[in-house]
Protein backbone atom coordinates (compact mmCIF):
# COMPACT_ATOMS: atom_id res chain seq x y z
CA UNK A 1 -0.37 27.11 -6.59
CA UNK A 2 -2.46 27.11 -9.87
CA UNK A 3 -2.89 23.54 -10.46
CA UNK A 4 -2.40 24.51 -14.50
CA UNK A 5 1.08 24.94 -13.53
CA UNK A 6 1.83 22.09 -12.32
CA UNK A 7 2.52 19.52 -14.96
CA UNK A 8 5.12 22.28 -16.45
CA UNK A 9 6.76 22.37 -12.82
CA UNK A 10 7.17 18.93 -12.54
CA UNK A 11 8.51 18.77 -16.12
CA UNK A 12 11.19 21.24 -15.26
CA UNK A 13 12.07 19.38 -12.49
CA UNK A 14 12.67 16.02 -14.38
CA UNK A 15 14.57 17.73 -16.89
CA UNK A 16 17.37 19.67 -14.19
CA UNK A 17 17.39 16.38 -12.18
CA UNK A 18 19.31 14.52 -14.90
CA UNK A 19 22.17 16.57 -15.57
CA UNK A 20 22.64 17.48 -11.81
CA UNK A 21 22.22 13.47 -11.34
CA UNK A 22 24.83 12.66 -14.15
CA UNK A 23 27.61 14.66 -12.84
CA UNK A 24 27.00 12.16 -9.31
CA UNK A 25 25.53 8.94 -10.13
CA UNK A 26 26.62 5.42 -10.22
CA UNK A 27 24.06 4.65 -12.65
CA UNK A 28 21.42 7.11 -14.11
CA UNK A 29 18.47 5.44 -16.21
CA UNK A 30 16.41 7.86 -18.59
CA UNK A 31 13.09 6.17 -20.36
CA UNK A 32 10.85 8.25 -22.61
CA UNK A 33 7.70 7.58 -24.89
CA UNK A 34 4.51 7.22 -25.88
CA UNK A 35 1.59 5.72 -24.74
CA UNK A 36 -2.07 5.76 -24.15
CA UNK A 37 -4.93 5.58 -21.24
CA UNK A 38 -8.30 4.31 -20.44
CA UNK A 39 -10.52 4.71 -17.68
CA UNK A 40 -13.85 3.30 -16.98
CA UNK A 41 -16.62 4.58 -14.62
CA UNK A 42 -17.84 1.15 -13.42
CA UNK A 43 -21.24 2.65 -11.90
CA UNK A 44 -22.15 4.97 -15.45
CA UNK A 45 -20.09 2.29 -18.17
CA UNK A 46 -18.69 6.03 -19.24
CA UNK A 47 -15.04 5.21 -20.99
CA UNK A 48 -12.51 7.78 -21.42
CA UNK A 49 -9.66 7.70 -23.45
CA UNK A 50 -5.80 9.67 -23.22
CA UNK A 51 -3.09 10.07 -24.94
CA UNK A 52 0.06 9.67 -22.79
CA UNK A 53 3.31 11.14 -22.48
CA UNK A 54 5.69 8.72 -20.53
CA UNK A 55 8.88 9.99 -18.89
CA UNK A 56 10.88 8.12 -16.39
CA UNK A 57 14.39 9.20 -14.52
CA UNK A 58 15.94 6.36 -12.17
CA UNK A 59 19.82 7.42 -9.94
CA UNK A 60 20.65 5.10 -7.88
CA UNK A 61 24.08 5.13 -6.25
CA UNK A 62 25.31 3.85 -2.44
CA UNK A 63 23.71 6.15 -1.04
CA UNK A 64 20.87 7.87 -3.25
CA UNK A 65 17.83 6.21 -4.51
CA UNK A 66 15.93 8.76 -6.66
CA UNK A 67 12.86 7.65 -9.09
CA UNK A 68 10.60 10.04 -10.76
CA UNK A 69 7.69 8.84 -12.80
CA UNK A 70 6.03 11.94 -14.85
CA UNK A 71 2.22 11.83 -15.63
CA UNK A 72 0.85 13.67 -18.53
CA UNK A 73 -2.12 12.92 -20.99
CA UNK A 74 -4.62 14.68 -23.36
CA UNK A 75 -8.11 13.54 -23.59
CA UNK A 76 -8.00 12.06 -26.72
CA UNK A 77 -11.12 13.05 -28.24
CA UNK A 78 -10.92 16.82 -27.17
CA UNK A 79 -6.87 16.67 -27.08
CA UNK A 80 -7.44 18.44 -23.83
CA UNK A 81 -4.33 18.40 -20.98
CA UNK A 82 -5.96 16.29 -18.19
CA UNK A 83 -5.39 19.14 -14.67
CA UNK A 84 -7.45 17.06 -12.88
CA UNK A 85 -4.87 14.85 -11.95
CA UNK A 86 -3.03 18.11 -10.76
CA UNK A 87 -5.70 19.71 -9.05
CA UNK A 88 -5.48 18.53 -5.26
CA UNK A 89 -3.53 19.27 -2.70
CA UNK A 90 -0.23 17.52 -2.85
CA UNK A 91 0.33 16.50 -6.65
CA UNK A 92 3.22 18.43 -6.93
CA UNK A 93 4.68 15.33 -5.31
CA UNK A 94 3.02 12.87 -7.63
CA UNK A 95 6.35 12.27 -10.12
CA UNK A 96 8.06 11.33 -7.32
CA UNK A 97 8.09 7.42 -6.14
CA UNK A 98 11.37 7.07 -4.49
CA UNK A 99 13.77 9.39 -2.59
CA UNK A 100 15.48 7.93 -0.26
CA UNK A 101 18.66 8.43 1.38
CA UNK A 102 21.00 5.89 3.13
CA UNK A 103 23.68 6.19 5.50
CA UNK A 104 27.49 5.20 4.43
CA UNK A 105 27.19 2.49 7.00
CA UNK A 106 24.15 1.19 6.00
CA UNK A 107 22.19 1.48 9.37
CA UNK A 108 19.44 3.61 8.65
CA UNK A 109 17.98 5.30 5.38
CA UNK A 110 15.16 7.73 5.37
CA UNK A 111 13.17 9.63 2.86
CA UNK A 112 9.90 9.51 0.07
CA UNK A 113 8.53 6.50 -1.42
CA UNK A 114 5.36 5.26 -2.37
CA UNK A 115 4.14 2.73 -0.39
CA UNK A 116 3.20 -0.41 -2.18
CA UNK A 117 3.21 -3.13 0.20
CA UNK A 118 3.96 -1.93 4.10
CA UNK A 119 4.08 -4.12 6.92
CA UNK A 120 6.19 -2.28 9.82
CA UNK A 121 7.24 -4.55 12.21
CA UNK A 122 5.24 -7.75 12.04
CA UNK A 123 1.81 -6.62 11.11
CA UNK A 124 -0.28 -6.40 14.21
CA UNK A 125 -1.29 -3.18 13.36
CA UNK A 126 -0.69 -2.23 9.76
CA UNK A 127 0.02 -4.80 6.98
CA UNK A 128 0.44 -4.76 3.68
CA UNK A 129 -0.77 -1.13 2.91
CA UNK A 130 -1.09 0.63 0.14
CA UNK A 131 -0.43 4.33 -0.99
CA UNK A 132 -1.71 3.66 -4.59
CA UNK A 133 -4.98 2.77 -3.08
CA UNK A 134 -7.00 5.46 -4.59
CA UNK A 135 -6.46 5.66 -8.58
CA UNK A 136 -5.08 9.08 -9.56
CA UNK A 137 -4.18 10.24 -6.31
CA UNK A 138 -0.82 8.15 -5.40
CA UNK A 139 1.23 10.37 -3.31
CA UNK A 140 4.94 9.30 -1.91
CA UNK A 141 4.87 8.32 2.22
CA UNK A 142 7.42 9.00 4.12
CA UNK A 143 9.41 6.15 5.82
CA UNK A 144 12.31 5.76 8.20
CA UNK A 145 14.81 2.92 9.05
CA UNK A 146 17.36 1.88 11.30
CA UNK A 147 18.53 -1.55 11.70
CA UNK A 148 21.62 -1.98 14.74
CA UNK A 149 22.79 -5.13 15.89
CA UNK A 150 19.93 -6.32 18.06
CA UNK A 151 17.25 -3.36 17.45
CA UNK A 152 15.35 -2.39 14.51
CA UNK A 153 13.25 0.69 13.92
CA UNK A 154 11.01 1.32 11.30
CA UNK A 155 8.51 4.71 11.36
CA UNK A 156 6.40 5.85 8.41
CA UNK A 157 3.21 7.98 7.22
CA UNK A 158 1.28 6.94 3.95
CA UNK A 159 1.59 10.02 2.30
CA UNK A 160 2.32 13.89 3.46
CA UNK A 161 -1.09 14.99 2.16
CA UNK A 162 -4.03 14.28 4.61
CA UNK A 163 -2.42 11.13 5.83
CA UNK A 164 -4.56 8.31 6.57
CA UNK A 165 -1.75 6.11 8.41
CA UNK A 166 1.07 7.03 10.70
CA UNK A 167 2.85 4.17 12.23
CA UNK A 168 5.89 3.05 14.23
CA UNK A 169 7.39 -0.32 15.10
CA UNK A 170 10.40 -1.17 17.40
CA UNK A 171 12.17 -5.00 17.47
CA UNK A 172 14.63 -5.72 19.99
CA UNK A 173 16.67 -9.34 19.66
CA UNK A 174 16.15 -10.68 23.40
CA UNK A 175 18.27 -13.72 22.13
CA UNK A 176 18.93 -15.45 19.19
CA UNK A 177 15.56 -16.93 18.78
CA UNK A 178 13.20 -14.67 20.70
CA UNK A 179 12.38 -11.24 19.07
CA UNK A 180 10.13 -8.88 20.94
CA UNK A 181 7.72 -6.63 18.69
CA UNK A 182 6.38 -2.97 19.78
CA UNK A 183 3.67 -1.29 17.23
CA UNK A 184 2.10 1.57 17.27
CA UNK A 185 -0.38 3.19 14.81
CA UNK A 186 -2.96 5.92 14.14
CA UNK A 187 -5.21 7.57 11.75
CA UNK A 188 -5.18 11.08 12.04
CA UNK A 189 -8.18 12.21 10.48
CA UNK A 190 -10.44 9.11 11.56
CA UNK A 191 -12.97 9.77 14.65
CA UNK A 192 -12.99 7.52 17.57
CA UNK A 193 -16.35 8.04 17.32
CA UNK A 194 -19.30 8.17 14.68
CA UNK A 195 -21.87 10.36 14.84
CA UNK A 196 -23.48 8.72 11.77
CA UNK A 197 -23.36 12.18 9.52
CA UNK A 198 -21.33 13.10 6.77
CA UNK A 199 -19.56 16.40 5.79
CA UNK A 200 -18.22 16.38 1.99
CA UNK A 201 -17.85 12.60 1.89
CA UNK A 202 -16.51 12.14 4.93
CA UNK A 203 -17.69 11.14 8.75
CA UNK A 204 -18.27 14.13 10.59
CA UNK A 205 -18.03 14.42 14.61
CA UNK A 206 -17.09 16.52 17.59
CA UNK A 207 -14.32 13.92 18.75
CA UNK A 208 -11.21 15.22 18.26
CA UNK A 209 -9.50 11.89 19.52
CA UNK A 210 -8.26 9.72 16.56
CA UNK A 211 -8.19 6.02 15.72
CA UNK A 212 -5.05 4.52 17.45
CA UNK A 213 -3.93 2.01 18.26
CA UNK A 214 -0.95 -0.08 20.08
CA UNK A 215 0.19 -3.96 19.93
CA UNK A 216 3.64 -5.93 21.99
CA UNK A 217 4.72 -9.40 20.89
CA UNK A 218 6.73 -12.32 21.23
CA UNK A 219 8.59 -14.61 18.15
CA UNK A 220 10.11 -17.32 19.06
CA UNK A 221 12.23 -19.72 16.88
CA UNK A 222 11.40 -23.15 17.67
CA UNK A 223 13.53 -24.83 15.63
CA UNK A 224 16.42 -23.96 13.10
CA UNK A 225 17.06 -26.51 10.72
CA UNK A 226 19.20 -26.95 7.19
CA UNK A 227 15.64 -27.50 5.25
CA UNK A 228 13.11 -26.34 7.63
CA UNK A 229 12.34 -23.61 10.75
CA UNK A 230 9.80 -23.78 12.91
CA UNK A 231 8.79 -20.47 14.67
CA UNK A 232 5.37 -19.30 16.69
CA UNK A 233 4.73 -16.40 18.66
CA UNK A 234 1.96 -14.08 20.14
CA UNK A 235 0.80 -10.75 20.58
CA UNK A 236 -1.79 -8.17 22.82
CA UNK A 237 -3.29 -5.44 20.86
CA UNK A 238 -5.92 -2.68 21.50
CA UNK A 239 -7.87 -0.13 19.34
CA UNK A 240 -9.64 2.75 20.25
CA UNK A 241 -11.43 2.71 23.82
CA UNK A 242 -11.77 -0.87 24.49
CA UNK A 243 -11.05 -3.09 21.72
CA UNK A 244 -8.69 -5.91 22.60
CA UNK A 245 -7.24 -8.30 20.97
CA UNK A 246 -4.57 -11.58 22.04
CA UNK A 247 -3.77 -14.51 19.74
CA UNK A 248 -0.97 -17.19 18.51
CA UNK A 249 0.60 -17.77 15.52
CA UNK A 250 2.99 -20.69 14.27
CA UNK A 251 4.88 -20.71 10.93
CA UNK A 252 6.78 -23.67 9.07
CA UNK A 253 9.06 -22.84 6.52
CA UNK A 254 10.55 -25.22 4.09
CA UNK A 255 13.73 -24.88 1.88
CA UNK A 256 13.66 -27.28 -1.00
CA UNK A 257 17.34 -26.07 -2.29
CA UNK A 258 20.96 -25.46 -0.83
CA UNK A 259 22.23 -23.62 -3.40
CA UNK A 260 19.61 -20.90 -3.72
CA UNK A 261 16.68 -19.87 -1.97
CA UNK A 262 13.69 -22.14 -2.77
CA UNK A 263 11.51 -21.48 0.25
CA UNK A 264 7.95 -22.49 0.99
CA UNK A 265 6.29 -21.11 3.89
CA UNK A 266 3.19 -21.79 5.58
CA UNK A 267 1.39 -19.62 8.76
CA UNK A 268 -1.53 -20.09 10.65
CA UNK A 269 -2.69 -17.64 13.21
CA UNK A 270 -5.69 -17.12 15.72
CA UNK A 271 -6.44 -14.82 17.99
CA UNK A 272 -9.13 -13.78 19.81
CA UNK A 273 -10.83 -10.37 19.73
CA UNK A 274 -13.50 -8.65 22.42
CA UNK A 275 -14.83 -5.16 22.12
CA UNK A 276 -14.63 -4.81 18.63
CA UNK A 277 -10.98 -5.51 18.26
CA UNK A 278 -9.60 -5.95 14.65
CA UNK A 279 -6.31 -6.87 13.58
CA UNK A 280 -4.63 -5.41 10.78
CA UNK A 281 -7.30 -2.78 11.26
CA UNK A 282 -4.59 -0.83 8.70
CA UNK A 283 -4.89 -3.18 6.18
CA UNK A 284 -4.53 -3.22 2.15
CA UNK A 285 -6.35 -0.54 0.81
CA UNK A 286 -7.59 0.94 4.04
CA UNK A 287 -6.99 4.93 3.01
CA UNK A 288 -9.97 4.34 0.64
CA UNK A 289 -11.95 1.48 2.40
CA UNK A 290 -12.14 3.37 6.21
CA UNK A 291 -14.81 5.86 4.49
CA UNK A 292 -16.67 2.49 3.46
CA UNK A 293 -16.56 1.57 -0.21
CA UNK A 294 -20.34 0.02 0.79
CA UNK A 295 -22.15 3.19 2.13
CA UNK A 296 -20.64 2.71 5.78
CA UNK A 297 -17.63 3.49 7.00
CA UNK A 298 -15.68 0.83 8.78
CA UNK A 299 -16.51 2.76 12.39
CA UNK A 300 -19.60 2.51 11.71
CA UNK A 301 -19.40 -1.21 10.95
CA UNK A 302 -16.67 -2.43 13.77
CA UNK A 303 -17.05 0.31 16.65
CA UNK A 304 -14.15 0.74 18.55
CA UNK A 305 -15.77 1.40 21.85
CA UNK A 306 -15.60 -2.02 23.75
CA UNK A 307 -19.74 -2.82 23.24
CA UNK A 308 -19.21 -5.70 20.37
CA UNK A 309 -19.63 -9.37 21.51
CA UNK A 310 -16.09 -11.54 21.56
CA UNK A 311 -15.28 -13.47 18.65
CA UNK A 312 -12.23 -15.23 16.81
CA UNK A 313 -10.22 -14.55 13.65
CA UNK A 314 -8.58 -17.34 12.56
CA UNK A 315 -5.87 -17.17 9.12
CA UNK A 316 -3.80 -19.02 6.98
CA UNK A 317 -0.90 -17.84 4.46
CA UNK A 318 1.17 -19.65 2.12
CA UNK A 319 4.38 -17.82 0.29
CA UNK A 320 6.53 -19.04 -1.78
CA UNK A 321 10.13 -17.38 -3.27
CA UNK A 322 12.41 -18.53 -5.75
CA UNK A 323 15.24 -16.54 -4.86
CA UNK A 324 14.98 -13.01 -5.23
CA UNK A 325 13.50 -13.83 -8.89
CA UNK A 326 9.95 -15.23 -8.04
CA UNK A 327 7.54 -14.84 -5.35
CA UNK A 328 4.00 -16.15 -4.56
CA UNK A 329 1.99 -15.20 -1.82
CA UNK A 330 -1.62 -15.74 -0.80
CA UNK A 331 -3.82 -15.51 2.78
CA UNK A 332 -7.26 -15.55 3.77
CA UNK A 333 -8.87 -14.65 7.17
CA UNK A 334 -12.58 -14.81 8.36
CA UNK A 335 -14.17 -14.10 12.09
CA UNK A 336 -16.06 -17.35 13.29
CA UNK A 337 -19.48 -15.12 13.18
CA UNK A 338 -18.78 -14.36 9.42
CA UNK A 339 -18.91 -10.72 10.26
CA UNK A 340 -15.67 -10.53 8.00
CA UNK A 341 -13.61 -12.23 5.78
CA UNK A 342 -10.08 -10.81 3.99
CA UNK A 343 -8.21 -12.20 1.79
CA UNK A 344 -4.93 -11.10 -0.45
CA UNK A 345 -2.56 -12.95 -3.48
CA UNK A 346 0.32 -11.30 -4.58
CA UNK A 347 2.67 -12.29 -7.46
CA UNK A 348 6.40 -10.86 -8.24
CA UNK A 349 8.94 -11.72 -11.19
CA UNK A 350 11.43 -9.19 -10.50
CA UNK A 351 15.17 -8.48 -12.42
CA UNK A 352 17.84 -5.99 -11.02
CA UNK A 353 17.09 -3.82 -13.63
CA UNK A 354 13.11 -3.22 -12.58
CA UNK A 355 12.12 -4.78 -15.23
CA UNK A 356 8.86 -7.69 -14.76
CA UNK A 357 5.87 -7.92 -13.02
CA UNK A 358 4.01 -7.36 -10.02
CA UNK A 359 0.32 -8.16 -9.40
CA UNK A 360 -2.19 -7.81 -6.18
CA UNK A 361 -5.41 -8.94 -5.73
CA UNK A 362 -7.03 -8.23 -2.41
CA UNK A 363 -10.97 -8.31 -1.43
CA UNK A 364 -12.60 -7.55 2.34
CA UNK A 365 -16.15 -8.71 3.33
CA UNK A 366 -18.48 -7.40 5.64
CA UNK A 367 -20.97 -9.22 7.39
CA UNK A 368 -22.28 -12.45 6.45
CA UNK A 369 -24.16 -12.31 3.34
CA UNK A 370 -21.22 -11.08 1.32
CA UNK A 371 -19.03 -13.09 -1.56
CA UNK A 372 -14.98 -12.22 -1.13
CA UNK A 373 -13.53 -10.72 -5.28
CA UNK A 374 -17.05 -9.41 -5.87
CA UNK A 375 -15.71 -7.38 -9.08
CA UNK A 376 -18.12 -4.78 -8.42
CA UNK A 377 -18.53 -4.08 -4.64
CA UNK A 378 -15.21 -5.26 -2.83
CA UNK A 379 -12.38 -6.88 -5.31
CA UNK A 380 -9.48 -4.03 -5.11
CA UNK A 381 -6.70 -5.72 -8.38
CA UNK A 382 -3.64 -4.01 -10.10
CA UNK A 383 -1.01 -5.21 -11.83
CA UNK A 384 2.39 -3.39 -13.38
CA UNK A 385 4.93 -5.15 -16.21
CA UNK A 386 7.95 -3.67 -17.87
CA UNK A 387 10.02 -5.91 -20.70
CA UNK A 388 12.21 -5.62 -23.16
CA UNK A 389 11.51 -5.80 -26.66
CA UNK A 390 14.95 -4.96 -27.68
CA UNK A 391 18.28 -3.58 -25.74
CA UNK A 392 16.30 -0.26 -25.43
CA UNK A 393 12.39 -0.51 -26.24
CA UNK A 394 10.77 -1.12 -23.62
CA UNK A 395 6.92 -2.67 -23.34
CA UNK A 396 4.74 -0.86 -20.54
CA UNK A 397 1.60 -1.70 -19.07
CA UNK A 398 -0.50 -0.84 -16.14
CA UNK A 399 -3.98 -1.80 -14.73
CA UNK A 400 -6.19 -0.71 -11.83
CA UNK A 401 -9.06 -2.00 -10.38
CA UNK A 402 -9.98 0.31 -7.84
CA UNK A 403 -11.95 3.91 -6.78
CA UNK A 404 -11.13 7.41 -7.14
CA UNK A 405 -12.31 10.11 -4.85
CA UNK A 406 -13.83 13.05 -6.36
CA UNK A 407 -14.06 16.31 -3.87
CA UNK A 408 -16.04 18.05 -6.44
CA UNK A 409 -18.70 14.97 -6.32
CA UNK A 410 -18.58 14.55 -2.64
CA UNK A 411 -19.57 18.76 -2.45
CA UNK A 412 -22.87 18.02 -4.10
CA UNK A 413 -24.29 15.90 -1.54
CA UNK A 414 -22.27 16.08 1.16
CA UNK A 415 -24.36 14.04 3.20
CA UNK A 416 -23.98 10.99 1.24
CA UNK A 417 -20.96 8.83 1.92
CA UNK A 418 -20.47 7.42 -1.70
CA UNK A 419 -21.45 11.18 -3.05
CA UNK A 420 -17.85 11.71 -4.10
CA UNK A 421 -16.47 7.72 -4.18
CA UNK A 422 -16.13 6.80 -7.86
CA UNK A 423 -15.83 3.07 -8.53
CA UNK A 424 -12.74 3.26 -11.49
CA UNK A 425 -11.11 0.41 -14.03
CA UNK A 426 -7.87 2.29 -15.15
CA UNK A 427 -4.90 0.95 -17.80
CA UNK A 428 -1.86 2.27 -19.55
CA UNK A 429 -0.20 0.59 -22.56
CA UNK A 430 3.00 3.02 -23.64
CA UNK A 431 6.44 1.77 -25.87
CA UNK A 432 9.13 3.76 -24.32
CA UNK A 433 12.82 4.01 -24.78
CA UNK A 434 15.33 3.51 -22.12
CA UNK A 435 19.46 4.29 -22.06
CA UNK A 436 21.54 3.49 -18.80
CA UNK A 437 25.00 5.38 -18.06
């Protein structure tokens, strides 16, 4: 499809959506304005400025969850129409961030929606990922759901488009306080192993087996009181050929309220790794950060092959949630070599409406000589807030601290891995207008 084509598509689309949607809906929400862009290149200083047309459509009724989120801009100095942002594969799917459908009964939904924070199951495998990773390429994953009385299954890929994750966990209640956890995950286009060469930016290699990988645990509830639980647990993984992985974990929660939730939650975890074994090895950011934001790619760095010496990641996590208004979360994890450190905040002030803010800052460290929220090598930051400035004007900003990938770059030298890897700052300030029916 001619990528010039593409904004007007998309357009079209928004527009026949609303009247289709308004005939249906329990509640339809339009918002439309005005707005502008920056982005600066962090390695050349080179700023760039847009002008932005905003145009959001929200349906959401028992069943249907439908949210489309329309990006157009002009350079504003040659009042150009941006088609970069239109050029790749896949960006006809870019104004859409949620699709989802859900059964009458409420035990399963399934559909599009871009991934902001996904932890199937309990996180062995992937945690906390993100599809909005890579600035101007956020693409809608697909995810599944079913939740029955005793067994929950959740399945999922990152995004349609050269996925980077595909994932599925199964729970199974065993009792009322012991859950048992099955994960499974892979990278399709990853190679189990590196040949240490590079082909348009990314590793290139005669295995056709792919990064995978498979955990089973145990959580146990250890005690179930009116102001505080007690639960611990533990888990097997492996990776690739021969990385293994087994460790604990034990988690006190504390609830300072009976009339609302006021929770405070602390978890520490250990577990010990041999062969290279990594957990989380889907973590964050990981669709941009497995090609190596640092020259290597993370093969290259942790191979997956069963030669690396044993070694111990230990963790700790704190949350905190103030009912469904306010939540606070922050962990940090190092290896007792210092071959890596990780470490992730995240902030929420959430209304029913959508309206408030959400914030994550998240930084990864390789080998020992490195400093975690390094602003120009390995801090990863972005932050969203919507609020009212009357019944209907609405106050929108957006910022991104993060990289883009340019194909076009990565063609010039395609034997350098940073050749198309382009360290971005990105923000949006827009005034739009919003009516509900």
């Amino acid at each position: 499809m001619n990528p010039v084509r593409l904004p007007s598509l998309a357009a079209l689309i928004l527009l026949l959506c609303l009247p289709v949607q308004a005939a249906w809906a329990d509640v339809v929400t339009v918002r439309s304005g005005i707005g502008t862009a920056w982005q600066r290149n962090r390695d050349t200083n080179e700023n760039t400025r847009y002008a932005s047309l905003l145009t959001e459509v929200s349906y959401r009724s028992p069943t249907v969850e439908l949210s489309l989120d329309m990006p157009l801009r002009w350079n504003a100095e040659k009042w150009e129409l941006d088609r970069d942002i239109w050029s790749r594969e896949g960006d006809p799917l870019r104004p859409v961030k949620t699709f989802l459908y859900r059964s009458p009964t409420g035990l399963w939904e399934a559909g599009l929606e871009l991934l902001h924070s996904w932890t199937p199951g309990q996180g062995y495998l992937v945690r906390g990922l993100s599809g909005a990773g890579e600035t101007d390429y956020a693409l809608p994953g697909f995810r599944f759901r079913w939740a029955g009385e005793r067994t929950r299954i959740e399945a999922g890929v990152d995004r349609p488009v050269d996925p980077t994750v595909q994932a599925v966990a199964i729970s199974y209640r065993l009792s009322d306080r012991v859950l048992l956890n099955l994960e499974g995950a892979l990278d399709p286009g990853a190679p189990l192993s590196f040949a240490g060469t590079f082909e348009n930016g990314r590793p290139k290699t005669d295995d056709t087996d792919p990064v995978a990988g498979s955990a089973a645990g145990l959580e146990l509830v250890l005690r179930e009181g009116r102001s505080m639980d007690i639960s611990g647990g533990g888990h097997v993984g492996k990776l690739g050929d021969g990385a293994e992985g087994v460790g604990g974990d034990l988690s006190v929660s504390v609830d300072f309220s009976s009339y609302y939730r006021n929770r405070l939650q602390v978890k520490v975890a250990s577990i010990q790794c041999r062969g290279g074994y990594v957990p989380a090895w889907f973590d964050g950011i990981y669709p941009v950060q497995r090609w190596g934001v640092d020259g290597q790619p993370l093969l290259a760095l942790y191979p997956l092959d069963g030669t690396a010496p044993d070694r111990q990641l230990d963790s700790m996590e704190i949350r905190y949630d103030l009912g469904e208004l306010f939540s606070l979360k922050g962990g940090i994890e190092r290896f007792d070599d210092n071959s890596m450190s990780r470490a992730r905040f995240d902030i929420g002030l959430r209304e029913e409406s959508g309206r408030g803010l959400e914030a994550t800052i998240m930084s990864r460290v390789d080998g020992p000589d490195g400093v975690l929220f390094a602003v120009d090598s390995n801090l990863y930051s972005s932050a969203s807030a919507l609020y009212d400035l009357s019944p209907h004007l609405l106050l929108k900003l957006t910022f991104t601290h993060s990289w883009a990938f340019d194909e076009e770059l990565a063609g010039l030298d395609p034997l350098d891995p940073l050749a198309g890897l382009v360290p971005l700052n990105s923000a949006v300030l827009g005034l739009m207008y919003g009516i509900s029916f």
